[in-house]
PDB file of N, CA and C in Angstrom:
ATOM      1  N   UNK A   1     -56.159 -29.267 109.951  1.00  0.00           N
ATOM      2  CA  UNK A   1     -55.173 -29.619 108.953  1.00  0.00           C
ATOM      3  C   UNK A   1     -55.456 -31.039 108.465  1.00  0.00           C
ATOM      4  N   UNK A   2     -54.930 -31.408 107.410  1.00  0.00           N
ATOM      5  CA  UNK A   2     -55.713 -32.112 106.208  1.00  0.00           C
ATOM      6  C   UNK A   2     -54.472 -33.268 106.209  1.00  0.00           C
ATOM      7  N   UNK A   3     -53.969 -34.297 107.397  1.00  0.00           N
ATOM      8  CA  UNK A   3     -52.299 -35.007 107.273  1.00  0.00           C
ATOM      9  C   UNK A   3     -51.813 -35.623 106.073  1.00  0.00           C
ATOM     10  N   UNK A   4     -53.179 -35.903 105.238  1.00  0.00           N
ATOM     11  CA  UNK A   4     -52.833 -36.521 103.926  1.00  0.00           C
ATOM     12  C   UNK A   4     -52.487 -35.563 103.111  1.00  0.00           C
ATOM     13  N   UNK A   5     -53.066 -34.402 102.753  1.00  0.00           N
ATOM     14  CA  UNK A   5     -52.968 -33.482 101.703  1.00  0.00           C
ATOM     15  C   UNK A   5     -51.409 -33.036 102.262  1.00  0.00           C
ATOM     16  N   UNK A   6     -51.851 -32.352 103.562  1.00  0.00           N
ATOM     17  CA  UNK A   6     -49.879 -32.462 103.950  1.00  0.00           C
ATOM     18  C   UNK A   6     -48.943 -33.115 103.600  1.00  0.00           C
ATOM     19  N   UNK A   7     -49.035 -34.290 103.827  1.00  0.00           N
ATOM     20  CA  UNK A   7     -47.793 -35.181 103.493  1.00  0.00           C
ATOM     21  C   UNK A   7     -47.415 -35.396 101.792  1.00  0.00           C
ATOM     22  N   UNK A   8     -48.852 -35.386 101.007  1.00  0.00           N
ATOM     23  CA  UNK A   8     -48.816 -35.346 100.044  1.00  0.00           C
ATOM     24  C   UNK A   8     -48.072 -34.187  99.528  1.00  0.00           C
ATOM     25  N   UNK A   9     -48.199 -33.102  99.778  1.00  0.00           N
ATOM     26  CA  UNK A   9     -47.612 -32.437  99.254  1.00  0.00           C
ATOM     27  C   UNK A   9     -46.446 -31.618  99.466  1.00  0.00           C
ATOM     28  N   UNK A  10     -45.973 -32.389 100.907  1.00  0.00           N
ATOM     29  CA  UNK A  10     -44.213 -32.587 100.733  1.00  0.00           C
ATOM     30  C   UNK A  10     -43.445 -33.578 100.012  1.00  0.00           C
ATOM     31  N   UNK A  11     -44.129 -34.394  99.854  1.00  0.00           N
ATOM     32  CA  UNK A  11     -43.564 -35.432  98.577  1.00  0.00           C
ATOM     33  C   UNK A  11     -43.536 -35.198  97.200  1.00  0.00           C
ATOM     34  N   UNK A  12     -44.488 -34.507  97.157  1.00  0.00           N
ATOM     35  CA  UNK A  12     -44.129 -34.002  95.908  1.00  0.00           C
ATOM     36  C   UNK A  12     -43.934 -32.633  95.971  1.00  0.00           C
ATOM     37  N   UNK A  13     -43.441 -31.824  96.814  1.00  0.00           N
ATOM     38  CA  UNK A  13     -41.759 -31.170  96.928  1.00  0.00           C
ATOM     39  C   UNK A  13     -40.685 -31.496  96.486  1.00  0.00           C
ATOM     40  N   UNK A  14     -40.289 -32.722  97.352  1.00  0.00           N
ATOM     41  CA  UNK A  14     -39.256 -32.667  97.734  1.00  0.00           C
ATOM     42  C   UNK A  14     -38.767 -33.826  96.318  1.00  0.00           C
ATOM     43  N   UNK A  15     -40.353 -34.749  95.575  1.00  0.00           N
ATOM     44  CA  UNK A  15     -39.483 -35.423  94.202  1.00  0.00           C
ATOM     45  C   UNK A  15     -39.134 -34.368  93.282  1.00  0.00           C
ATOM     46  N   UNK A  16     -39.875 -33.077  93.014  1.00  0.00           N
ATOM     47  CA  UNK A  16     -39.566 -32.415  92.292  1.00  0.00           C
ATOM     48  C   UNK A  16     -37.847 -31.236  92.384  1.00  0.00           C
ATOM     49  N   UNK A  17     -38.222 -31.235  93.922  1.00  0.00           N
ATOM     50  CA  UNK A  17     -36.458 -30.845  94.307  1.00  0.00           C
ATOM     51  C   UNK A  17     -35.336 -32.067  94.101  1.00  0.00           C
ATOM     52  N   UNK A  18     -35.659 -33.238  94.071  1.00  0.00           N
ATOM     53  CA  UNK A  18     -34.425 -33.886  94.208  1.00  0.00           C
ATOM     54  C   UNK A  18     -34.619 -34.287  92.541  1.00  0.00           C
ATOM     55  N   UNK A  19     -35.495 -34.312  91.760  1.00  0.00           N
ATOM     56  CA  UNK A  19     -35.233 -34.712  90.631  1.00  0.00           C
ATOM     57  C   UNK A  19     -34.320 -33.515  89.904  1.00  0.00           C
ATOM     58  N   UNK A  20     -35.288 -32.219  90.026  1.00  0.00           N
ATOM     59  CA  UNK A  20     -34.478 -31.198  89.148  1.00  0.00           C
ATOM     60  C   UNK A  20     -32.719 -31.004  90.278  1.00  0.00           C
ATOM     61  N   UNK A  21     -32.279 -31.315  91.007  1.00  0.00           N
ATOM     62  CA  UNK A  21     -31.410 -31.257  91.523  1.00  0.00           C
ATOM     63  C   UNK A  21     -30.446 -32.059  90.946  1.00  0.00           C
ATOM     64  N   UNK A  22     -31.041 -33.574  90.583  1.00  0.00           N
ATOM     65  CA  UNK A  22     -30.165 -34.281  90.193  1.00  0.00           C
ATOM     66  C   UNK A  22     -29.400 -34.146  88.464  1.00  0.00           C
ATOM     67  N   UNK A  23     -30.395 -33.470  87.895  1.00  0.00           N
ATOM     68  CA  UNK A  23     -30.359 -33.196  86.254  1.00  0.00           C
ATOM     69  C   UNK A  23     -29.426 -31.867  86.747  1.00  0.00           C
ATOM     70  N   UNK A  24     -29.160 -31.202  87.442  1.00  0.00           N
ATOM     71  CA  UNK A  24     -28.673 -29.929  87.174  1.00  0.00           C
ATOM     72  C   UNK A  24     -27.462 -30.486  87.360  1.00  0.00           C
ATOM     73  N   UNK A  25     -27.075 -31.286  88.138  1.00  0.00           N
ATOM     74  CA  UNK A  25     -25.745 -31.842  88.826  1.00  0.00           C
ATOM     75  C   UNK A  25     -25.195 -32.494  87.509  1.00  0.00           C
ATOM     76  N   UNK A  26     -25.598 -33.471  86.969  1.00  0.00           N
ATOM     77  CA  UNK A  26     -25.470 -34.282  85.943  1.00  0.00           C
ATOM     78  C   UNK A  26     -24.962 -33.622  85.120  1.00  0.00           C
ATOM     79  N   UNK A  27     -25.762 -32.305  84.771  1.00  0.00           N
ATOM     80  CA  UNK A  27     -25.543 -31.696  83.390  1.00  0.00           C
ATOM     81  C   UNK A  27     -24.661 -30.986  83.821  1.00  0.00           C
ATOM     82  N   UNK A  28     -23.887 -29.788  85.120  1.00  0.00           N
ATOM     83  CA  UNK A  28     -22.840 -29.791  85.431  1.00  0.00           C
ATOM     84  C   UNK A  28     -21.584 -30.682  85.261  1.00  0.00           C
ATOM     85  N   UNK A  29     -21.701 -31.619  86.036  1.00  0.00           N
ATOM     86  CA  UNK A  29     -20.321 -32.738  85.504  1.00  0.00           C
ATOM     87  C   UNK A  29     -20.164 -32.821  84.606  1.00  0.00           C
ATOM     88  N   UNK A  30     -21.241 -33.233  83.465  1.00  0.00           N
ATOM     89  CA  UNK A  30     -21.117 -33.525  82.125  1.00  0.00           C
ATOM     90  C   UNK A  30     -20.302 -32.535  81.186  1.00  0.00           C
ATOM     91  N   UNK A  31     -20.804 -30.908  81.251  1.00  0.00           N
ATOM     92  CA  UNK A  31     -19.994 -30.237  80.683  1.00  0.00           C
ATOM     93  C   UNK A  31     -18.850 -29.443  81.372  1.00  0.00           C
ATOM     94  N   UNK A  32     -18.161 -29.785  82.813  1.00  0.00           N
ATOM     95  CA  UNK A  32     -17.225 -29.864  83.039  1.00  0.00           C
ATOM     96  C   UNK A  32     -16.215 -30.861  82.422  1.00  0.00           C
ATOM     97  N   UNK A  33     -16.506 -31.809  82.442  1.00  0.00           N
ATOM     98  CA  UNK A  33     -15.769 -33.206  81.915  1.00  0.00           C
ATOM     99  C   UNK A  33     -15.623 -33.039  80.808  1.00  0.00           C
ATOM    100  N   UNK A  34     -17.030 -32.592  79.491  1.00  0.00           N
ATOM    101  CA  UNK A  34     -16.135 -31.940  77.899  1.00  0.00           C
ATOM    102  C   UNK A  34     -15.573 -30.995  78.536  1.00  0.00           C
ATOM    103  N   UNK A  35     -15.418 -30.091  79.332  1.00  0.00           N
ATOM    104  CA  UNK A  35     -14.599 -29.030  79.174  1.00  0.00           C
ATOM    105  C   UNK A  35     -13.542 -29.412  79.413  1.00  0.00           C
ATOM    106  N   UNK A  36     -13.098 -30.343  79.883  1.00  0.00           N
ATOM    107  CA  UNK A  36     -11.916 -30.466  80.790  1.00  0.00           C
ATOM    108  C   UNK A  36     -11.267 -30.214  81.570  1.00  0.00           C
ATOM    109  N   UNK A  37     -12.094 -29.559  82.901  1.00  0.00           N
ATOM    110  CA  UNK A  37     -12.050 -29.210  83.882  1.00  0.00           C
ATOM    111  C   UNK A  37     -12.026 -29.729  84.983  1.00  0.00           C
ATOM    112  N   UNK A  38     -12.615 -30.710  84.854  1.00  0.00           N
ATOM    113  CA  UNK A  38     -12.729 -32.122  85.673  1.00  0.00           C
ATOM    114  C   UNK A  38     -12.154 -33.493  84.667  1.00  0.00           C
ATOM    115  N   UNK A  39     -11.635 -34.221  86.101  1.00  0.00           N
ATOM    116  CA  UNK A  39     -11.503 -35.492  84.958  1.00  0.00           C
ATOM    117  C   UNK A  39     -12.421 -36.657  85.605  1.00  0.00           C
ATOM    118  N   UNK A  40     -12.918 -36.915  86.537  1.00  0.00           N
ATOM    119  CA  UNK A  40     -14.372 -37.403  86.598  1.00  0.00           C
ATOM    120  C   UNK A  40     -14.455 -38.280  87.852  1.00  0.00           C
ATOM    121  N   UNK A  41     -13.301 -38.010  88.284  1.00  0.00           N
ATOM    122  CA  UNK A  41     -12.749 -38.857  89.996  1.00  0.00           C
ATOM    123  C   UNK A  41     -13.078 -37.920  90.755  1.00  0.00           C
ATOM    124  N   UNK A  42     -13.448 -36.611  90.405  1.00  0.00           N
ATOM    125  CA  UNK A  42     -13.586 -35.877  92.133  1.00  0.00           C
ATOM    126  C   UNK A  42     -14.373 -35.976  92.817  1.00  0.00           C
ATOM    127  N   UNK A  43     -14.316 -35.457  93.998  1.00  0.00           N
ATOM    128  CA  UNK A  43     -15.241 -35.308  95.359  1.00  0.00           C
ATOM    129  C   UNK A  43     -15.390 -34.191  95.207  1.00  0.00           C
ATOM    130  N   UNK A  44     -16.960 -33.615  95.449  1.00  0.00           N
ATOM    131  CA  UNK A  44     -17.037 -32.099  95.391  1.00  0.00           C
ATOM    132  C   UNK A  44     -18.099 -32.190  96.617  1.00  0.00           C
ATOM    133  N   UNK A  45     -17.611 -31.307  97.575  1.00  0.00           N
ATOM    134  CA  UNK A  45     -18.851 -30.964  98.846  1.00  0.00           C
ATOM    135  C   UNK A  45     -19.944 -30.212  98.027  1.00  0.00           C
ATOM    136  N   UNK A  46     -21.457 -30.350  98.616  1.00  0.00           N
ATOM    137  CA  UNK A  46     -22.354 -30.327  97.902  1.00  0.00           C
ATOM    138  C   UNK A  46     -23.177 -29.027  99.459  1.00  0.00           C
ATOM    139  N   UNK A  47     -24.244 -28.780  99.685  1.00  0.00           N
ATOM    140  CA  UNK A  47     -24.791 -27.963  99.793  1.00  0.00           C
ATOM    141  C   UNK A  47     -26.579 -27.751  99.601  1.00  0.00           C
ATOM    142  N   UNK A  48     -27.109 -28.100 100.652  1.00  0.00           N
ATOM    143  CA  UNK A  48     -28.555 -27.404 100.154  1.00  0.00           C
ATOM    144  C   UNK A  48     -29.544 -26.587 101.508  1.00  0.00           C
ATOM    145  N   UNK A  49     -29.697 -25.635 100.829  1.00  0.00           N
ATOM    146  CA  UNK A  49     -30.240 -24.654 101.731  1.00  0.00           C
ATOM    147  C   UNK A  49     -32.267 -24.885 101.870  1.00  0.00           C
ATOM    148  N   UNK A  50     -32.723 -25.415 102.821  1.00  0.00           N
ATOM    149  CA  UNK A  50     -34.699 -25.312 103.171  1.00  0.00           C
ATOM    150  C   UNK A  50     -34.566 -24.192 103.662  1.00  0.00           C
ATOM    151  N   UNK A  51     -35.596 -23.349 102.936  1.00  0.00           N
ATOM    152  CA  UNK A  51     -36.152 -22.093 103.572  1.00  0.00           C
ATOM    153  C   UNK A  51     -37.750 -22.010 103.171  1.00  0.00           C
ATOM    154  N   UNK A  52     -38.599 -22.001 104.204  1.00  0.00           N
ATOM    155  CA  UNK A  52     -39.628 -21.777 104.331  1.00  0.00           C
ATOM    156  C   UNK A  52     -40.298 -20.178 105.593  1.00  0.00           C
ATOM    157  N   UNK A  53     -39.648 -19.057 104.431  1.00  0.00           N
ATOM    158  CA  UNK A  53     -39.717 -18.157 105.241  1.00  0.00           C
ATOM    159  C   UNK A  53     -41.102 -17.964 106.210  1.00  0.00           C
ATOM    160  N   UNK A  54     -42.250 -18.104 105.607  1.00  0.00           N
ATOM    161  CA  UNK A  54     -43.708 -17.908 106.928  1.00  0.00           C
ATOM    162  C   UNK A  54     -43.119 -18.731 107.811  1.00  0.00           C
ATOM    163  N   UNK A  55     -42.506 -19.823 108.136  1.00  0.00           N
ATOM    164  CA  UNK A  55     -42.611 -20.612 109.363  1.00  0.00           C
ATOM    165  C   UNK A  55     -41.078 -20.084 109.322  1.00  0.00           C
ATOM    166  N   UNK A  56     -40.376 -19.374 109.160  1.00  0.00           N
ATOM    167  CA  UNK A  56     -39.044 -18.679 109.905  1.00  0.00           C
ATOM    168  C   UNK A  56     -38.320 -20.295 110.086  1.00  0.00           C
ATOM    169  N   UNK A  57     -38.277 -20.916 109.071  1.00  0.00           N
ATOM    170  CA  UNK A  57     -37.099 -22.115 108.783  1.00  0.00           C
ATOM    171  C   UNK A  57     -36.093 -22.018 107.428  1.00  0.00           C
ATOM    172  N   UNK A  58     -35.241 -22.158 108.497  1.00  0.00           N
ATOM    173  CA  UNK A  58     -33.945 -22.122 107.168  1.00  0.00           C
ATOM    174  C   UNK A  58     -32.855 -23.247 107.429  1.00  0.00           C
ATOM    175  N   UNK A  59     -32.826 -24.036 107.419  1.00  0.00           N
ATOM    176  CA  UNK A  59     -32.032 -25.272 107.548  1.00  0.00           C
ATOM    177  C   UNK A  59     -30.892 -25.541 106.296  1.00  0.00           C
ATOM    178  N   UNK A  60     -29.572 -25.663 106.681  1.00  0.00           N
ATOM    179  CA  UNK A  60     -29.126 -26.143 105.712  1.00  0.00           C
ATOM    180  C   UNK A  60     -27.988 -27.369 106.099  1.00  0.00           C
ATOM    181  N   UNK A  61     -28.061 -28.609 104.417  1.00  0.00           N
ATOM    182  CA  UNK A  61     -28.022 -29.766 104.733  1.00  0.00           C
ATOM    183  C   UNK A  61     -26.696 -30.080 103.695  1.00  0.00           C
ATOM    184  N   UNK A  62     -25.540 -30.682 104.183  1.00  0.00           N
ATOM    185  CA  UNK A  62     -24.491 -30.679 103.855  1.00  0.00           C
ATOM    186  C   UNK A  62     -23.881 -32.307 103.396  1.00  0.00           C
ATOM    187  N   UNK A  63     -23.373 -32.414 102.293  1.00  0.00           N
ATOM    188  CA  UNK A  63     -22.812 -33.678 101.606  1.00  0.00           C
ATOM    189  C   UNK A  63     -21.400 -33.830 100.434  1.00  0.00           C
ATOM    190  N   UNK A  64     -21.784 -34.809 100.133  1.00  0.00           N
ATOM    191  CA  UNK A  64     -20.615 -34.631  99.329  1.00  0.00           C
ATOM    192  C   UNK A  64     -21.430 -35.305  98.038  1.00  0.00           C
ATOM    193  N   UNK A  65     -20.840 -34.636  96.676  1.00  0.00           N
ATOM    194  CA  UNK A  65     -21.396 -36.000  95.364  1.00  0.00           C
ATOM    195  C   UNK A  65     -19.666 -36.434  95.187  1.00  0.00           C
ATOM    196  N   UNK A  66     -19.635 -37.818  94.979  1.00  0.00           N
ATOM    197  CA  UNK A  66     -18.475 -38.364  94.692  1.00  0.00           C
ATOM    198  C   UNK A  66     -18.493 -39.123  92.911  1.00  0.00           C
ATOM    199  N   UNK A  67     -17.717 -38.809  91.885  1.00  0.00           N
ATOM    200  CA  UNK A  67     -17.821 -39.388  90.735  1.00  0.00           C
ATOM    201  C   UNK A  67     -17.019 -40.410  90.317  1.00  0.00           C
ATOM    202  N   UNK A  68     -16.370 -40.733  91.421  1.00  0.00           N
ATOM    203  CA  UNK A  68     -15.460 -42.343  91.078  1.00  0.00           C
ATOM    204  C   UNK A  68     -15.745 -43.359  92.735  1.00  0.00           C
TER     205      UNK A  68
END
């Protein structure tokens, strides 16, 4: 096994998971808030599931996003 190519390419996993994660979130609030569904103070528990079925891992990692 190759530790650089490894590592390398959990990093760029995990920027590409937390970037598109963060735009989806964003753009959620955003058109909750025009909708008026939210008014932009909440706490919402958040949620993310790792699954890497060949290695039989499924981990899941629990938070909160807060908007005030």
């Amino acid at each position: 096994m190759n530790e650089e190519t490894f590592n390398l390419s959990i990093r760029k996993f995990l920027k590409v998971v937390g970037v598109s994660s963060q735009r989806e979130i964003e753009l959620a609030v955003s058109r909750a808030i025009a909708a008026g569904t939210i008014s932009g103070t909440e706490r919402f528990p958040v949620a993310v599931t790792l699954e890497l079925a060949a290695l039989q891992v499924k981990v899941r990692f629990d938070g909160e996003i807060q908007l005030e």
